[in-house]
N, C-alpha and C. Protein backbone atom coordinates (compact mmCIF):
# COMPACT_ATOMS: atom_id res chain seq x y z
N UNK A 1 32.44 10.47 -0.74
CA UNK A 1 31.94 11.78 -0.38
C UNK A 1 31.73 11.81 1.12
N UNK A 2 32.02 12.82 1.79
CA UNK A 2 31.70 13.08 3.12
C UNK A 2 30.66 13.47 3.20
N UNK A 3 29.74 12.96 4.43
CA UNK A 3 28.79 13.14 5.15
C UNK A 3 28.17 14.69 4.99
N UNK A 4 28.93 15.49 5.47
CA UNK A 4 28.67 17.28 5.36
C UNK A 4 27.90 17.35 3.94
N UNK A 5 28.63 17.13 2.69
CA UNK A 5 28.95 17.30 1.52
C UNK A 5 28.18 16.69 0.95
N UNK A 6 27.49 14.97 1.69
CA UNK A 6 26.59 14.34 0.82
C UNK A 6 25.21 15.26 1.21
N UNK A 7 25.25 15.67 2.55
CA UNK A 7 23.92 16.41 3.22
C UNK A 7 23.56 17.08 2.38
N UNK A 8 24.27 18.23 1.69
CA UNK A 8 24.36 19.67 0.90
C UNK A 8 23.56 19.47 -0.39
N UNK A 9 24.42 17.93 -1.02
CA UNK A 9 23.97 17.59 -2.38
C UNK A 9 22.29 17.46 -2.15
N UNK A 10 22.39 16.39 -1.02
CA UNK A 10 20.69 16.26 -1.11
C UNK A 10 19.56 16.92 -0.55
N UNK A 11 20.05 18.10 0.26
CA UNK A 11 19.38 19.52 0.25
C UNK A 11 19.22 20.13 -1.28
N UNK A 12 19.94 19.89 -2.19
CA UNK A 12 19.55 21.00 -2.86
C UNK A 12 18.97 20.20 -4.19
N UNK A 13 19.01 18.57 -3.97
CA UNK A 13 18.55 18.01 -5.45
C UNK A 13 17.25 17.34 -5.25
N UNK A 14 17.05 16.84 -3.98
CA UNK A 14 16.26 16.10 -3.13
C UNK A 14 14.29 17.55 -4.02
N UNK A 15 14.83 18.94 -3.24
CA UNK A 15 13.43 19.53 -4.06
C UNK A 15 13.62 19.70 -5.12
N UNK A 16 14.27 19.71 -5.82
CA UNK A 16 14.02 20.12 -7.50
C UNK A 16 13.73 18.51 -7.82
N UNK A 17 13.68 17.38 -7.76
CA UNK A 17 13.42 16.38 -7.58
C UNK A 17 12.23 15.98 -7.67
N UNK A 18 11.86 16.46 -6.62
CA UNK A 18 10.55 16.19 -5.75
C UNK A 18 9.20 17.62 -6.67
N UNK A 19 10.04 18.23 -7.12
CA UNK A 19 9.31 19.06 -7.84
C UNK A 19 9.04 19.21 -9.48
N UNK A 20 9.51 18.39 -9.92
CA UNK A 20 10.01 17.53 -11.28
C UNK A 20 8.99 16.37 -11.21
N UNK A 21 8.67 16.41 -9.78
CA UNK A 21 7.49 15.06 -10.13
C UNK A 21 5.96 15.93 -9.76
N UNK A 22 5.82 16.40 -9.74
CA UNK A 22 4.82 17.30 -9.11
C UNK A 22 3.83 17.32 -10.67
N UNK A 23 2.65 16.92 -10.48
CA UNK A 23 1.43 16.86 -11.59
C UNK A 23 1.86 19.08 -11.84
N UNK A 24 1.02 19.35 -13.19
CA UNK A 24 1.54 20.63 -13.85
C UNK A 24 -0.23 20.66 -13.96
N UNK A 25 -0.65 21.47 -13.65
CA UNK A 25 -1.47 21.98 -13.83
C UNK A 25 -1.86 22.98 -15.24
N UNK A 26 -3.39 22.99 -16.19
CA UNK A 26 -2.93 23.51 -17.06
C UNK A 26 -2.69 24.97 -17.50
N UNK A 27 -2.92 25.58 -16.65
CA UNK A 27 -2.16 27.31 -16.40
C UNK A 27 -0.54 26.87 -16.08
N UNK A 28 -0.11 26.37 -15.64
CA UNK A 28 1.19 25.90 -15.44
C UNK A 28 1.56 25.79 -14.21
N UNK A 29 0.97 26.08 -13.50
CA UNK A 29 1.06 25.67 -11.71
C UNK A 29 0.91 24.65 -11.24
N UNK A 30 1.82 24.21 -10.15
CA UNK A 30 1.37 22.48 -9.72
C UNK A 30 0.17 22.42 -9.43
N UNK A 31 -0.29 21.31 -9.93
CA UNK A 31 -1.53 20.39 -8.90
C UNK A 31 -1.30 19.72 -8.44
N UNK A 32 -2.33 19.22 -7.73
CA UNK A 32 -2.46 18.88 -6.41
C UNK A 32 -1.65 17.37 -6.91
N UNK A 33 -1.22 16.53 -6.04
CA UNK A 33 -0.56 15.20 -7.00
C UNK A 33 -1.77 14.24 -6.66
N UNK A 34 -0.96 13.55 -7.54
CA UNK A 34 -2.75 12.69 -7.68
C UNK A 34 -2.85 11.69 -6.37
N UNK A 35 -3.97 11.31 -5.70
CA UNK A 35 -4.30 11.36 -4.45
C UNK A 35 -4.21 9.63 -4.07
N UNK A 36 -4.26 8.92 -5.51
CA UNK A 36 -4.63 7.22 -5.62
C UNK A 36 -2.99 6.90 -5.63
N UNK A 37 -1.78 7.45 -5.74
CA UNK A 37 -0.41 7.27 -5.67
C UNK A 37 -0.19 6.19 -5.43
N UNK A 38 -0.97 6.04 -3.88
CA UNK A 38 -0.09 4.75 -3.25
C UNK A 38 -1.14 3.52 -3.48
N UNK A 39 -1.93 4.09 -3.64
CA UNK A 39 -3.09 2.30 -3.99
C UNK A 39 -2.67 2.14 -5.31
N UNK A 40 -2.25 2.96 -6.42
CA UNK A 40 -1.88 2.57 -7.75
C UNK A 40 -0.31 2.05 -7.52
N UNK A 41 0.40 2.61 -6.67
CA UNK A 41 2.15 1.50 -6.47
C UNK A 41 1.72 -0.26 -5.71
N UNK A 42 0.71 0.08 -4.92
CA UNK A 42 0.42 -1.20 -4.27
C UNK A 42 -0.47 -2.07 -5.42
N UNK A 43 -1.30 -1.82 -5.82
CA UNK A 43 -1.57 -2.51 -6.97
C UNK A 43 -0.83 -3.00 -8.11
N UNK A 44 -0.06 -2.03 -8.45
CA UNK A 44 0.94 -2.41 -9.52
C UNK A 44 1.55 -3.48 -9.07
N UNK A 45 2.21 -3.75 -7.83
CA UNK A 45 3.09 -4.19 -7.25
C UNK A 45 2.27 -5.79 -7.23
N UNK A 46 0.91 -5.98 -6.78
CA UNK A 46 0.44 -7.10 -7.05
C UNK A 46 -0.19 -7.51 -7.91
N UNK A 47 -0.30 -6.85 -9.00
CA UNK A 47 -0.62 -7.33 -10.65
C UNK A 47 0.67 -8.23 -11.10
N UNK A 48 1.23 -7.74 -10.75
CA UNK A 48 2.86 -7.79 -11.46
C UNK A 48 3.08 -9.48 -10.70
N UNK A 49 2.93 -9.78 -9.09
CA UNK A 49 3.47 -10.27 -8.55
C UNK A 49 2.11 -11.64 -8.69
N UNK A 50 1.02 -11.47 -8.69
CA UNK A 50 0.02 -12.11 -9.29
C UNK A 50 0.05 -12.49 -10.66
N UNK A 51 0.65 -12.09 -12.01
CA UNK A 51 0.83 -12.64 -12.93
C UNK A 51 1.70 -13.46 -12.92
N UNK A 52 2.96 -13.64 -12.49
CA UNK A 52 3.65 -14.18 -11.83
C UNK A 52 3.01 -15.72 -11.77
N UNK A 53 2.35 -15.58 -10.67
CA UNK A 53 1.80 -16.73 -9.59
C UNK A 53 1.15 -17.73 -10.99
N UNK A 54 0.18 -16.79 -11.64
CA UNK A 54 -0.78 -17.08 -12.40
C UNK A 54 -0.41 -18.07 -13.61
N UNK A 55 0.67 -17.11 -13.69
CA UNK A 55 1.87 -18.05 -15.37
C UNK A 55 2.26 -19.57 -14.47
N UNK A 56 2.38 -19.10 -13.46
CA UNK A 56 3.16 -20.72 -13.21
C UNK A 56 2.23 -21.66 -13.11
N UNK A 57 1.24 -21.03 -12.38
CA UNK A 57 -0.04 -22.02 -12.37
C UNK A 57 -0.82 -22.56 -13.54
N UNK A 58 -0.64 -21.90 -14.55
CA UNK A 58 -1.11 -22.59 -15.70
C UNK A 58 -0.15 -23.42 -16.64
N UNK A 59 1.10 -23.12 -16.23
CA UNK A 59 1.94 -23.60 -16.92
C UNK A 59 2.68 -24.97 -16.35
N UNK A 60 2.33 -25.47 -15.32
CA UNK A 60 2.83 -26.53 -14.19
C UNK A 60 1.98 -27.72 -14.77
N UNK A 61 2.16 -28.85 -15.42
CA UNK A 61 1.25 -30.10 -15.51
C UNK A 61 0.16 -30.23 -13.92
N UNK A 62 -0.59 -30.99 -14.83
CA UNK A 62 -1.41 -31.87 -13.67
C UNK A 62 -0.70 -32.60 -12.85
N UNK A 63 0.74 -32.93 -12.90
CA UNK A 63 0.88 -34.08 -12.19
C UNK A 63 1.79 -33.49 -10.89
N UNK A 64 2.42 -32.23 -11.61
CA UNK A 64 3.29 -31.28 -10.75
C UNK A 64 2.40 -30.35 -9.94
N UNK A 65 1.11 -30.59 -9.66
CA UNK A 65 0.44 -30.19 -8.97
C UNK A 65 0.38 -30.72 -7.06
N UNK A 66 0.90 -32.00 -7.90
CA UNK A 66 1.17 -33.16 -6.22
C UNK A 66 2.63 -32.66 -5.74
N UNK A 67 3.36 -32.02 -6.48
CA UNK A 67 4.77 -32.03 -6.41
C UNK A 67 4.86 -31.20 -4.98
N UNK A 68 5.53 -31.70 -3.99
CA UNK A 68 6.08 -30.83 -2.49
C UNK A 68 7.86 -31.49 -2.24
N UNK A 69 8.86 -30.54 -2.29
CA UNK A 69 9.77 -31.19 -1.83
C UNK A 69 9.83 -31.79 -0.92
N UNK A 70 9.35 -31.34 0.53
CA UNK A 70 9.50 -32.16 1.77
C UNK A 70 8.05 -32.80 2.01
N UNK A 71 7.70 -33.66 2.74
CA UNK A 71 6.38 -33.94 3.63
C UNK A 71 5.76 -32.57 3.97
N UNK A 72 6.67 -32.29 4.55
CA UNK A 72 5.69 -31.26 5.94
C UNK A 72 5.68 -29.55 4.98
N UNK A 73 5.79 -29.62 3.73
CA UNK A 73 4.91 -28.31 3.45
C UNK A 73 4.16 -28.68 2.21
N UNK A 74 3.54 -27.99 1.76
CA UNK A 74 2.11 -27.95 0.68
C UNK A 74 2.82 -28.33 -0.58
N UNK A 75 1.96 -28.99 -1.19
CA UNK A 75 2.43 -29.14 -2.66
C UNK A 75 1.76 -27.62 -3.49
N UNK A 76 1.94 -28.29 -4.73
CA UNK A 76 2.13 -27.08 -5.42
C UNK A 76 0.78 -26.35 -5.43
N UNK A 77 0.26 -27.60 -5.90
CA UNK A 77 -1.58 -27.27 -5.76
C UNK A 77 -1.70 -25.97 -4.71
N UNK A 78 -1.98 -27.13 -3.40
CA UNK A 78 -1.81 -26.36 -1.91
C UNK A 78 -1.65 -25.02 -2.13
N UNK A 79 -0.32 -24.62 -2.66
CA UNK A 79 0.21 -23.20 -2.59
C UNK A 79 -0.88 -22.49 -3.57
N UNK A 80 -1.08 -22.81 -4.55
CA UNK A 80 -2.49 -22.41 -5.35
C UNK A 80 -3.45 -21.74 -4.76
N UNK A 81 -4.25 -23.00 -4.04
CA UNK A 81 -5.09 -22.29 -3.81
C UNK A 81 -5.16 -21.83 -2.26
N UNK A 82 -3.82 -21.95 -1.98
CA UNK A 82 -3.83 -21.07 -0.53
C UNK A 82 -3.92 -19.80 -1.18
N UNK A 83 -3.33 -19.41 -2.41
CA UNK A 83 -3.04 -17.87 -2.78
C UNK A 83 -4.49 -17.44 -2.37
N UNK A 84 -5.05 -18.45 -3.65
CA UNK A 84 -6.48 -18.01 -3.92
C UNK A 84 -7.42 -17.74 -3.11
N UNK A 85 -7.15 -18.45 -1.91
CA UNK A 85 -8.44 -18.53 -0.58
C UNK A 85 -7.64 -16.94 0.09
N UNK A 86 -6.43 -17.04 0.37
CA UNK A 86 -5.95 -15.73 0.70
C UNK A 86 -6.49 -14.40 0.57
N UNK A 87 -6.27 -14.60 -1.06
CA UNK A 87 -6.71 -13.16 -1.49
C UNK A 87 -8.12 -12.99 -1.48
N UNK A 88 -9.25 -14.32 -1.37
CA UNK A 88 -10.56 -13.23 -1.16
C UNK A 88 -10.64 -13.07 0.01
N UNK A 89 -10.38 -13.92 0.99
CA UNK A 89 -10.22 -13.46 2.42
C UNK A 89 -9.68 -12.03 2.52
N UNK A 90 -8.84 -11.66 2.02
CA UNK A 90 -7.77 -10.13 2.26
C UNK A 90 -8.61 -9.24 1.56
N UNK A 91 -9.03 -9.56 0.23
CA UNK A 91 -9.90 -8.11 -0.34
C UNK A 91 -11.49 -8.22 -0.05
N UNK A 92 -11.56 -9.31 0.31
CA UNK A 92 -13.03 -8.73 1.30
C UNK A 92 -12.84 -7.99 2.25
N UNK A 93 -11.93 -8.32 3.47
CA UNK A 93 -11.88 -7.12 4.33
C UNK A 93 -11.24 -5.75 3.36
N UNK A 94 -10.95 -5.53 2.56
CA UNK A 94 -10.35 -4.66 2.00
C UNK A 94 -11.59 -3.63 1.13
N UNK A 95 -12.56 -4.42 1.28
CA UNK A 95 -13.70 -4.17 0.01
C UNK A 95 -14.87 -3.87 1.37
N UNK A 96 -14.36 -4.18 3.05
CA UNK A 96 -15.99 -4.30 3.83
C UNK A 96 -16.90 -4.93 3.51
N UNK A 97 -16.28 -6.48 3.59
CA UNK A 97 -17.30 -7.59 2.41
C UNK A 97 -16.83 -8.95 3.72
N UNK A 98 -18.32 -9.34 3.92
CA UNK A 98 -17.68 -10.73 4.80
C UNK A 98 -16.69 -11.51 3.77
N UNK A 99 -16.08 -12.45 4.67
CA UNK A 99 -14.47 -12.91 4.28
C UNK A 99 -15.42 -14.12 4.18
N UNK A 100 -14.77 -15.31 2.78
CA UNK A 100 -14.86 -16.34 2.77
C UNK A 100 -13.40 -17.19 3.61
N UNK A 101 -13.77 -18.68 4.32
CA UNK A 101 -13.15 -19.22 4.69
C UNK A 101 -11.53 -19.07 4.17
N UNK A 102 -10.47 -18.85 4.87
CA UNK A 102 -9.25 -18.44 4.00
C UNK A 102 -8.95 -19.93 3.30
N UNK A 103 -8.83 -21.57 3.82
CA UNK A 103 -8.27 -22.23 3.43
C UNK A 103 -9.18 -23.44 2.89
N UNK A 104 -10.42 -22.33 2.23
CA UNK A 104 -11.88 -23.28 1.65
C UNK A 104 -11.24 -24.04 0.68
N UNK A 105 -10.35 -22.67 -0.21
CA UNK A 105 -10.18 -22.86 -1.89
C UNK A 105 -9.19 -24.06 -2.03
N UNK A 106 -8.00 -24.36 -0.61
CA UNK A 106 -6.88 -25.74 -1.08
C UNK A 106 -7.63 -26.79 -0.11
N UNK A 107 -8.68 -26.44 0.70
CA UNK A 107 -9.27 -27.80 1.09
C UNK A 107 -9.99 -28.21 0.18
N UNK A 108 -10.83 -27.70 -0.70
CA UNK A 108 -11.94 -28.30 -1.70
C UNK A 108 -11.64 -28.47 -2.91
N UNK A 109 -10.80 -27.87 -4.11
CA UNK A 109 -10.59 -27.76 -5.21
C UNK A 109 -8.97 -28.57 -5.32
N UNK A 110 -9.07 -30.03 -6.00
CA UNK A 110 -8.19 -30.74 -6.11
C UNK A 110 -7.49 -30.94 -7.70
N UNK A 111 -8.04 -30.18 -8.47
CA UNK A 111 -7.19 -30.07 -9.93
C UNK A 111 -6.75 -28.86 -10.21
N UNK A 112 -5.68 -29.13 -11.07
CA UNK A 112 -5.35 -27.94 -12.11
C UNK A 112 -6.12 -27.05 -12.33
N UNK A 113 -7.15 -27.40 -13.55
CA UNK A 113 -8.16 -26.78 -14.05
C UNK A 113 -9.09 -26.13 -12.74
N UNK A 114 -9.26 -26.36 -11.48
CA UNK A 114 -9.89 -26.06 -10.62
C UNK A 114 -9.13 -24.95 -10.14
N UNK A 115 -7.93 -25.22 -9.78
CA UNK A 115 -7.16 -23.97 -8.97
C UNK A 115 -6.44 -23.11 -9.67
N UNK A 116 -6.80 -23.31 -11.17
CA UNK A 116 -6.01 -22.00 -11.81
C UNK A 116 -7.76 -21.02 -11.84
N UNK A 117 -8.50 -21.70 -12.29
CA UNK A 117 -9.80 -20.83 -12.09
C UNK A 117 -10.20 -20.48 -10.86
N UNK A 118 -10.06 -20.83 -10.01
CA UNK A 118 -10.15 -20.01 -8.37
C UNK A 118 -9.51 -18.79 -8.56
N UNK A 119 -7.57 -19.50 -8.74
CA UNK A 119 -7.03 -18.16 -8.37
C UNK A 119 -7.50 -17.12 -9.59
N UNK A 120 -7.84 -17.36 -10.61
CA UNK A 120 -8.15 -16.37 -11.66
C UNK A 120 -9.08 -15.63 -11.16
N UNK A 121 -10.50 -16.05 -10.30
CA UNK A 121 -11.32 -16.13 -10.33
C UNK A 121 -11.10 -14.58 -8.89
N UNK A 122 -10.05 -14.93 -7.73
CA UNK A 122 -10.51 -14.22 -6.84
C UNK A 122 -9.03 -13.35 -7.40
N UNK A 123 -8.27 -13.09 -8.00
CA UNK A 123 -7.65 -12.44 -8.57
C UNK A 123 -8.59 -10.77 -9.43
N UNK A 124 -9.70 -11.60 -9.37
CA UNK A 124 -10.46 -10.55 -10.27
C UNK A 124 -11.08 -10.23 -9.33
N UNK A 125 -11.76 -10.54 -8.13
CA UNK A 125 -12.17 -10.27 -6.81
C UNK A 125 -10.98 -8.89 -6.56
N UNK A 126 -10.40 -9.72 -6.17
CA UNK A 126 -9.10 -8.21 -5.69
C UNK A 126 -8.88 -7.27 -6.73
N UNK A 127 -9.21 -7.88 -7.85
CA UNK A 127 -8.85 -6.20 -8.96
C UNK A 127 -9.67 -4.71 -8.37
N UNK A 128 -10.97 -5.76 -7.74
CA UNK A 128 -12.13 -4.62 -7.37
C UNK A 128 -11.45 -3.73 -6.21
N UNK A 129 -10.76 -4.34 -5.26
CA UNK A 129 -10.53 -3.85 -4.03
C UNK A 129 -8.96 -3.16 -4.67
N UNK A 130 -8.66 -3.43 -4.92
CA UNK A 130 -7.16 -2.57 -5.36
C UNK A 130 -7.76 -1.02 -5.89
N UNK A 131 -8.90 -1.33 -6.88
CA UNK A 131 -9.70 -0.11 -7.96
C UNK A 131 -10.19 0.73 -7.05
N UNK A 132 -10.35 0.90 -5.90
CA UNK A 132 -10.53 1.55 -4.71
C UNK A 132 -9.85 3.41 -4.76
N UNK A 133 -10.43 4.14 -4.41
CA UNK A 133 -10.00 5.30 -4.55
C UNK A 133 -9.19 5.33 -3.50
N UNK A 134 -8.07 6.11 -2.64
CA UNK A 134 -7.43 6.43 -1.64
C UNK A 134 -8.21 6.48 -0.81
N UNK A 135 -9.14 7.67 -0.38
CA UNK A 135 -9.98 7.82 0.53
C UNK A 135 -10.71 6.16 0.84
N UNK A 136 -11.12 5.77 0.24
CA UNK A 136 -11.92 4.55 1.00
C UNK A 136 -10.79 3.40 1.31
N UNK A 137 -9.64 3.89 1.10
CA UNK A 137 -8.89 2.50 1.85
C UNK A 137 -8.07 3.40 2.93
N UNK A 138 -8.81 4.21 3.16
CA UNK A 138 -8.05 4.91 4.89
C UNK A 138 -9.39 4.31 5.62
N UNK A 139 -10.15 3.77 5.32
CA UNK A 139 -11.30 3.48 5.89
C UNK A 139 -10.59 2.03 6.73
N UNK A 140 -10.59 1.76 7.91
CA UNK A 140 -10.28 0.89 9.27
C UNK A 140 -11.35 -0.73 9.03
N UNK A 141 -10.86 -1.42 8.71
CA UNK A 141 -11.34 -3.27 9.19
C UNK A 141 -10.55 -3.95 9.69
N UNK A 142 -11.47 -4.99 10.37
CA UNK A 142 -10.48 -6.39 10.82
C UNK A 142 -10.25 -6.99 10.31
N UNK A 143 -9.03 -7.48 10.58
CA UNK A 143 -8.47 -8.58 9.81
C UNK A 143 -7.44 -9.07 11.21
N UNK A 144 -7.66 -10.72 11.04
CA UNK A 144 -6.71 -11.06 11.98
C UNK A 144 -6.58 -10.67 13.30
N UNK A 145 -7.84 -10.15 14.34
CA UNK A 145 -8.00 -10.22 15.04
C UNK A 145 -7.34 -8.40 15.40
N UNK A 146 -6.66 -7.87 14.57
CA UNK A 146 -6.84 -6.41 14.33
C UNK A 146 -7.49 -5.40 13.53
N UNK A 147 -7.58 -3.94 13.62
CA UNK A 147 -7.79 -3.50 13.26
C UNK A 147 -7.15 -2.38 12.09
N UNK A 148 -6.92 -2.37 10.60
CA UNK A 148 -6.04 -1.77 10.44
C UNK A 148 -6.93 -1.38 9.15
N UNK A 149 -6.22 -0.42 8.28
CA UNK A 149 -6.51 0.62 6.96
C UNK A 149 -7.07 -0.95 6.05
N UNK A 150 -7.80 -0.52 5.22
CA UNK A 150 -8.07 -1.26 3.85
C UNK A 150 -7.03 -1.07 3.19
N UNK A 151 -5.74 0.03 3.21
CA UNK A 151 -4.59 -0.02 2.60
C UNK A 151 -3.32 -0.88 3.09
N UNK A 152 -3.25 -0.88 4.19
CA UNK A 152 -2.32 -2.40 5.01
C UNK A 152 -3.12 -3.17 4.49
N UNK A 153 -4.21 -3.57 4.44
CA UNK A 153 -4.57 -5.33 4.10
C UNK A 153 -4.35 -5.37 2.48
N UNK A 154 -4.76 -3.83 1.92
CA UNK A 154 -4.34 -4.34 0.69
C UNK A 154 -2.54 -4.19 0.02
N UNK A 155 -1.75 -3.73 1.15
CA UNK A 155 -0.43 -4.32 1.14
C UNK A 155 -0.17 -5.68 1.44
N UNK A 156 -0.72 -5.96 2.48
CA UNK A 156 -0.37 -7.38 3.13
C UNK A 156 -0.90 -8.29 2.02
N UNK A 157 -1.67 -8.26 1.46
CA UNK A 157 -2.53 -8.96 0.57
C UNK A 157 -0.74 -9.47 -0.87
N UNK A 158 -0.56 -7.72 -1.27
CA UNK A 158 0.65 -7.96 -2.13
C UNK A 158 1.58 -8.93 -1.46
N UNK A 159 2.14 -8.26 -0.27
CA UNK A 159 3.38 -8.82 0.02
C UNK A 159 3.06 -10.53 0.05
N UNK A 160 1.67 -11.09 0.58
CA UNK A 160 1.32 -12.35 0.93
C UNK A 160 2.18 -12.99 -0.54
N UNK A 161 1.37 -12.62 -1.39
CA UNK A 161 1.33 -13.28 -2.88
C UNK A 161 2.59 -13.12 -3.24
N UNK A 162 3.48 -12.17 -2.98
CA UNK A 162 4.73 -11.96 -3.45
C UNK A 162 5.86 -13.21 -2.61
N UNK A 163 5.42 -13.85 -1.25
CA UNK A 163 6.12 -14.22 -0.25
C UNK A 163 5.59 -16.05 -0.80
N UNK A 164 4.87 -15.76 -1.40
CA UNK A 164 4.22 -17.56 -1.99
C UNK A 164 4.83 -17.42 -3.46
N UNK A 165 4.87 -16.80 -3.92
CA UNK A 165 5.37 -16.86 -5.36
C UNK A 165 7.10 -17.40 -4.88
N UNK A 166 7.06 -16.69 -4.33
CA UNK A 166 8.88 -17.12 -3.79
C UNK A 166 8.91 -18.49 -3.02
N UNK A 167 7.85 -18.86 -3.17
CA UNK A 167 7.64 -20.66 -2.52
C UNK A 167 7.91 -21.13 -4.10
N UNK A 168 6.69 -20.68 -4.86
CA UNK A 168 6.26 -21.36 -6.67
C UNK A 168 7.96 -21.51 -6.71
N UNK A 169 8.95 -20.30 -6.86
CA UNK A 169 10.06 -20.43 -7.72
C UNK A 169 10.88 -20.91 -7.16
N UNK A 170 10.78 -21.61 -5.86
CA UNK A 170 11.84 -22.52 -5.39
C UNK A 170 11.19 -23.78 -6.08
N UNK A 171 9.88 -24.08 -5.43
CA UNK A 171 9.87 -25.57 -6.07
C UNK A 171 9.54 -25.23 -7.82
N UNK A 172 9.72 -24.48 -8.62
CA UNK A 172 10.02 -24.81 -10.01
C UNK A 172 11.70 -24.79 -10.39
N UNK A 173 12.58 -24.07 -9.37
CA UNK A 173 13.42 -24.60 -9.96
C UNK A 173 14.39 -25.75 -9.43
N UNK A 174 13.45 -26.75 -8.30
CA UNK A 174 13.66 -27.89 -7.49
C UNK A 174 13.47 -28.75 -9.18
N UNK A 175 12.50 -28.44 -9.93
CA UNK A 175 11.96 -29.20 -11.14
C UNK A 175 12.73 -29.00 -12.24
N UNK A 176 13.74 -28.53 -12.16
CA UNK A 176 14.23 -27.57 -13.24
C UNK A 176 14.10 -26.88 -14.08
N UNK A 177 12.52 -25.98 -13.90
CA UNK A 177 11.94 -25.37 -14.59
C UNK A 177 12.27 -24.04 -14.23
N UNK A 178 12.34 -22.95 -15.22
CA UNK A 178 12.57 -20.95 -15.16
C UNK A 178 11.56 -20.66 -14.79
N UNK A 179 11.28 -19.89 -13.47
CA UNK A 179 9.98 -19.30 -13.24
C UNK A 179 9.84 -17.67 -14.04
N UNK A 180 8.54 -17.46 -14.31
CA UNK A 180 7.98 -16.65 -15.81
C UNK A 180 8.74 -15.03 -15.06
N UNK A 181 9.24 -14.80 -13.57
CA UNK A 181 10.28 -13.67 -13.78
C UNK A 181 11.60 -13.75 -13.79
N UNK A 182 12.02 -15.03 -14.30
CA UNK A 182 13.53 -14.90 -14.30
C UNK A 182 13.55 -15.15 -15.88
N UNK A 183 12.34 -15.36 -16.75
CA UNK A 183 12.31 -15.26 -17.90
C UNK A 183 13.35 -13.61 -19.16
N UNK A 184 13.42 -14.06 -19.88
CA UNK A 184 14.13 -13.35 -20.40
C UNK A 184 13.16 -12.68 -21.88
């Protein structure tokens, strides 16, 4: 299709589209669309990407906890509870809550049973800060020596967990193990 021709199509499908998604009000007129949109896509996005993390972590022996392909990056543990120290660090600023130490949870907690209950533990921490209405995550904290929305940190927060999970499924399938989204 040419350029001209693709323009035309998506002038004219692009609003009926966009109006097909539009909340219906019950006289039958749009309402307003619902206002939590994007904290409910960003949440989704790290439930999803946090269960993930979570399955592998419970599902990895004790012993594959030491497991690091090279020296010079974290074993599996490590990656654990880096998640875990991560995310309360990220949804405290996200929540206007002093931040615990980010890398308390893989300096102190050396088992299985320890770092699947952390990450469970501040996983449910962040459920709070995700549960956040729109309006209070336009609300401005620091993080990282900037200043940005409670909605960037609680993106950055996803993408973090999404960018370590993609650590988990290299070294599970270094082990020759299926990580729980390439499951079938």
């Amino acid at each position: 299709m040419r350029r001209p021709a693709l323009v035309l199509v998506l002038a004219l499908v692009l609003p009926a589209a966009a109006q097909a998604q539009q909340p219906v009000s019950k006289d039958g007129g749009s309402a307003a669309p619902a206002a939590d949109a994007g904290v409910a896509a960003m949440r989704a996005q790290w439930e999803q990407v946090t269960a993930f993390v979570t399955a592998a972590a419970e599902e990895l022996s004790e012993a594959d906890y030491a497991y690091r392909p090279v020296e010079t990056v974290r074993t599996f543990g490590q990656l654990v509870g880096h998640v875990a120290g991560a995310q309360y660090m990220m949804c405290a600023a996200a929540l206007g809550e002093p931040a615990r130490a980010e890398d308390e949870i893989e300096r102190s907690a050396t088992t299985k049973a320890a770092l699947v209950q952390a990450l469970k533990a501040s996983t449910a921490y962040c459920a709070r800060a995700y549960a956040q209405p729109a309006a209070a995550t336009a609300a401005t904290v620091e993080l990282f020596g900037q200043r940005q929305s409670r909605a960037q940190v609680l993106a950055l927060n996803a993408v973090h967990n999404g960018e370590h999970y993609g650590n988990i499924i290299t070294y599970m399938r270094m082990k020759g193990l299926v990580p729980p989204s390439s499951r079938r």
